[in-house]
Protein backbone atom coordinates (compact mmCIF):
# COMPACT_ATOMS: atom_id res chain seq x y z
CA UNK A 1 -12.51 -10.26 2.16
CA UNK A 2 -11.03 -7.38 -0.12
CA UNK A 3 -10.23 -7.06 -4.03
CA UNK A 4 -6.67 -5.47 -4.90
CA UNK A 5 -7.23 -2.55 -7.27
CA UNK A 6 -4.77 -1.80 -10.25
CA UNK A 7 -2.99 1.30 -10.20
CA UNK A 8 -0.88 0.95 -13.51
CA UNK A 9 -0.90 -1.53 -16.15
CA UNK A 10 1.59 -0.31 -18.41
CA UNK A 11 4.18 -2.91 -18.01
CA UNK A 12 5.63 -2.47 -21.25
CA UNK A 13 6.62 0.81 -20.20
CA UNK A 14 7.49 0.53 -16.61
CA UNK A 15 10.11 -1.96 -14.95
CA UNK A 16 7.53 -1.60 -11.81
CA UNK A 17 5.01 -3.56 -13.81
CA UNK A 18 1.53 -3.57 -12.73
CA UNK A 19 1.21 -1.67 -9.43
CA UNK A 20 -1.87 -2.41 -7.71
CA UNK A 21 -3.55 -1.14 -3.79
CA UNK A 22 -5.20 -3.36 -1.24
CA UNK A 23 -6.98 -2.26 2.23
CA UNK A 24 -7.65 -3.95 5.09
CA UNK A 25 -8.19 -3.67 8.82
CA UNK A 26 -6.77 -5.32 11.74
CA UNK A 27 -8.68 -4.96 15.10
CA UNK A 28 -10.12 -4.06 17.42
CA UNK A 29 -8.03 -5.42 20.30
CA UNK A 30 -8.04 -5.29 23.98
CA UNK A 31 -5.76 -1.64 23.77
CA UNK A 32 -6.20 -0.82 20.72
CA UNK A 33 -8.89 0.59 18.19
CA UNK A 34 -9.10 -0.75 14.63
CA UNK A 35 -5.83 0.20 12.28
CA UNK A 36 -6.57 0.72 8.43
CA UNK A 37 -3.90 -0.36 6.46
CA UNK A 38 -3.02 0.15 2.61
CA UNK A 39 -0.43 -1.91 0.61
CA UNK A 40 1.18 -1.29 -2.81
CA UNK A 41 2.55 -3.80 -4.42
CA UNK A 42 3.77 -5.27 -7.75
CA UNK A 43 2.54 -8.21 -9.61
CA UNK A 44 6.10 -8.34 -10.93
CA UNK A 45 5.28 -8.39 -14.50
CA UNK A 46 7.43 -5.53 -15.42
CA UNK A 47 8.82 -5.12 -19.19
CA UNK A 48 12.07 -6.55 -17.52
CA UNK A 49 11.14 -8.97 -15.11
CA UNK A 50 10.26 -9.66 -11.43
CA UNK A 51 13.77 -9.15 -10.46
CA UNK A 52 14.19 -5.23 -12.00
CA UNK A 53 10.56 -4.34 -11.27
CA UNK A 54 11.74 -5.17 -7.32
CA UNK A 55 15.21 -3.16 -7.56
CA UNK A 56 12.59 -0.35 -9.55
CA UNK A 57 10.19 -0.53 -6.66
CA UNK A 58 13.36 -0.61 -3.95
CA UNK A 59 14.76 2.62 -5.90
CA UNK A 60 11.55 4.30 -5.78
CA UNK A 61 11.35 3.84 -2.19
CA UNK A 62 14.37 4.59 -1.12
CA UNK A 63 14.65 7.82 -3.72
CA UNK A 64 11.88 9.07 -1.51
CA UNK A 65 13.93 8.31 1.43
CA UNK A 66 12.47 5.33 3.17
CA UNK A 67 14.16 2.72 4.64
CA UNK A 68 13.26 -0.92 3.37
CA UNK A 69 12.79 -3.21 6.20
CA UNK A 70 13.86 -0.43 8.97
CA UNK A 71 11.41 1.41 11.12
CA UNK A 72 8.16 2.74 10.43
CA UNK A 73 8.58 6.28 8.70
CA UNK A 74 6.56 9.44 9.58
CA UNK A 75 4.61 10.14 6.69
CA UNK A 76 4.51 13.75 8.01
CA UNK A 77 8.17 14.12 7.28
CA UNK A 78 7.07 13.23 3.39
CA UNK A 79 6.03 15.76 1.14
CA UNK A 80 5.48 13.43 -1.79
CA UNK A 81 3.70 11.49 0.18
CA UNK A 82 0.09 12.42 0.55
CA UNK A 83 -3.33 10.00 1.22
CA UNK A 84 -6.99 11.86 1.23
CA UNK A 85 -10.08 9.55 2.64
CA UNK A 86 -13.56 10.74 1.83
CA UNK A 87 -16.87 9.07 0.54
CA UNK A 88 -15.62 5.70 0.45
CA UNK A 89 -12.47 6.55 -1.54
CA UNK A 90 -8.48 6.43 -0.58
CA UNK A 91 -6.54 8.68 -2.77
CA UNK A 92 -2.77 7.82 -2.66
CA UNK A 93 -0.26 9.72 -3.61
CA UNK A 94 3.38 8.83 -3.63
CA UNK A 95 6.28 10.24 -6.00
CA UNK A 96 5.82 7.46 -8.39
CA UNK A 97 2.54 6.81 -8.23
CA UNK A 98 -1.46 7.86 -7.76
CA UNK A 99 -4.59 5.92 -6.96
CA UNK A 100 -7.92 6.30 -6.14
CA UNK A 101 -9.23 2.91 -4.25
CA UNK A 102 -12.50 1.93 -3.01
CA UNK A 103 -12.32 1.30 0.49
CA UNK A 104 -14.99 0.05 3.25
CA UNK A 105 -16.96 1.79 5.64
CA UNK A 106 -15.21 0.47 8.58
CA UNK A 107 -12.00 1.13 6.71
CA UNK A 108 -12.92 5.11 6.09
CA UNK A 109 -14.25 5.04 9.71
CA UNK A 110 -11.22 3.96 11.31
CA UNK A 111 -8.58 6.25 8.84
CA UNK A 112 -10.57 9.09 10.03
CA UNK A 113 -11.10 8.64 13.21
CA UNK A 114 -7.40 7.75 13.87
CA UNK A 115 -6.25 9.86 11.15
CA UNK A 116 -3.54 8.35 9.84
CA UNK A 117 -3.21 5.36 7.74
CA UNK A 118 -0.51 2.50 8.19
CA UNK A 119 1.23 2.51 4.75
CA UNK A 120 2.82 -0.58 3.81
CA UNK A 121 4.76 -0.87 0.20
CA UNK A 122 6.40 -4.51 -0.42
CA UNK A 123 9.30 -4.64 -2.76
CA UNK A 124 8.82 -8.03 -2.92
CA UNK A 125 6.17 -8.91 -6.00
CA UNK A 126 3.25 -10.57 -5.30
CA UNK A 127 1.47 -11.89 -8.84
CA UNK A 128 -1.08 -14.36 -7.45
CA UNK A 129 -3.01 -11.10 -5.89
CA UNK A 130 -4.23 -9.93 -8.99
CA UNK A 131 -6.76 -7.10 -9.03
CA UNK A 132 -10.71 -8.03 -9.44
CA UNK A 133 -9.65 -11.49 -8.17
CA UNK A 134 -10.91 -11.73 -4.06
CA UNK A 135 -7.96 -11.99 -1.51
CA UNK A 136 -8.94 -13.72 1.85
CA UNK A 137 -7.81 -12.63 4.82
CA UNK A 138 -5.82 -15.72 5.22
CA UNK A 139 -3.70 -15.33 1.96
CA UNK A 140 -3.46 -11.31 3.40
CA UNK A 141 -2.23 -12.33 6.33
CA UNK A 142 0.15 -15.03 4.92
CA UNK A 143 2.10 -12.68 2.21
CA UNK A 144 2.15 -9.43 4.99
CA UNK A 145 3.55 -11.77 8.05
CA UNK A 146 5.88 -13.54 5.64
CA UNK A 147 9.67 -12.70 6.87
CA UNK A 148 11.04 -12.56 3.88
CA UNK A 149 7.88 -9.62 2.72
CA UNK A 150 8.43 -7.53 5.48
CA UNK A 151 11.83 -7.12 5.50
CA UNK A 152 11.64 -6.04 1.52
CA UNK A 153 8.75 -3.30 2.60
CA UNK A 154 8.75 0.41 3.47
CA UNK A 155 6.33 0.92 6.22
CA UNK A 156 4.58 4.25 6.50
CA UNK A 157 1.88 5.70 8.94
CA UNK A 158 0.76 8.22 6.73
CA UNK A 159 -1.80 11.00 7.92
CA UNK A 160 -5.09 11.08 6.25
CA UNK A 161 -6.05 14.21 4.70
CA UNK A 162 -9.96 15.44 4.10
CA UNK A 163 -11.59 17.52 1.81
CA UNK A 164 -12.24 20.85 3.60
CA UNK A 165 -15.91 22.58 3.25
């Protein structure tokens, strides 16, 4: 389905560990067109453990003002927060973090033609998606509908941004 792309793999240095960036799609349904999501996540392999690098990532979500397992923010109302979609490419921006991620056609397609993005960031580590490694759409859908993941997530619709010419 989709590979998970590493962001960061300085876990000696960083209690976040090894951040890494997945897209997918969901759609379309009967109402609805297709929705692009992103997630970040952790592999949880931080220089001080899975249980730090999740009160690091719940910090560094919460420093930036979102609410971990509430409603889904405005990513209007967040300046740190910034995501640009051209030529196949998703760069992310958040305060602790950038990445530029491959994405699919139908992925780019949708972000732009809905323009915005639905951000989700999991405190909650998840090591067996490791980047380069395929993750089906079952094992996708498994770790994002899990309870216990999406009540230890930010979630973000987050306005894509394009390069002006």
């Amino acid at each position: 389905m989709t590979s998970p792309n590493a962001i960061s793999r300085a876990r000696s240095a960083n209690p976040l560990g090894t951040l890494t960036v997945i897209p997918w799609t969901i759609g379309p349904h009967e109402n609805a067109s297709i929705t692009p999501f992103l997630m970040v996540y952790s592999l949880g392999d931080g220089r001080d453990g899975p249980e730090a690098g999740e009160a690091a990532m719940r910090a560094a979500l919460e420093g930036m003002g979102l609410q971990i397992g509430g409603e889904v923010a405005d990513g209007t109302r967040q300046p740190g927060a910034h995501l640009l979609v051209e030529a196949r490419q998703a760069v992310l921006t958040l305060p602790f973090m950038k990445v530029q991620c491959p994405v699919p056609a139908e992925w780019e397609a949708a972000a732009k033609e809905g323009e915005q993005v639905y951000l989700i960031v999991p405190t909650k580590p998840w090591p067996e998606a490791v980047p380069g490694e395929t993750v089906t759409e079952a094992r996708l859908k498994t770790f994002v509908a899990d309870g216990e993941v999406v009540r230890s997530a930010a979630h973000m619709m987050l306005p894509v941004r394009r390069i002006q010419g």
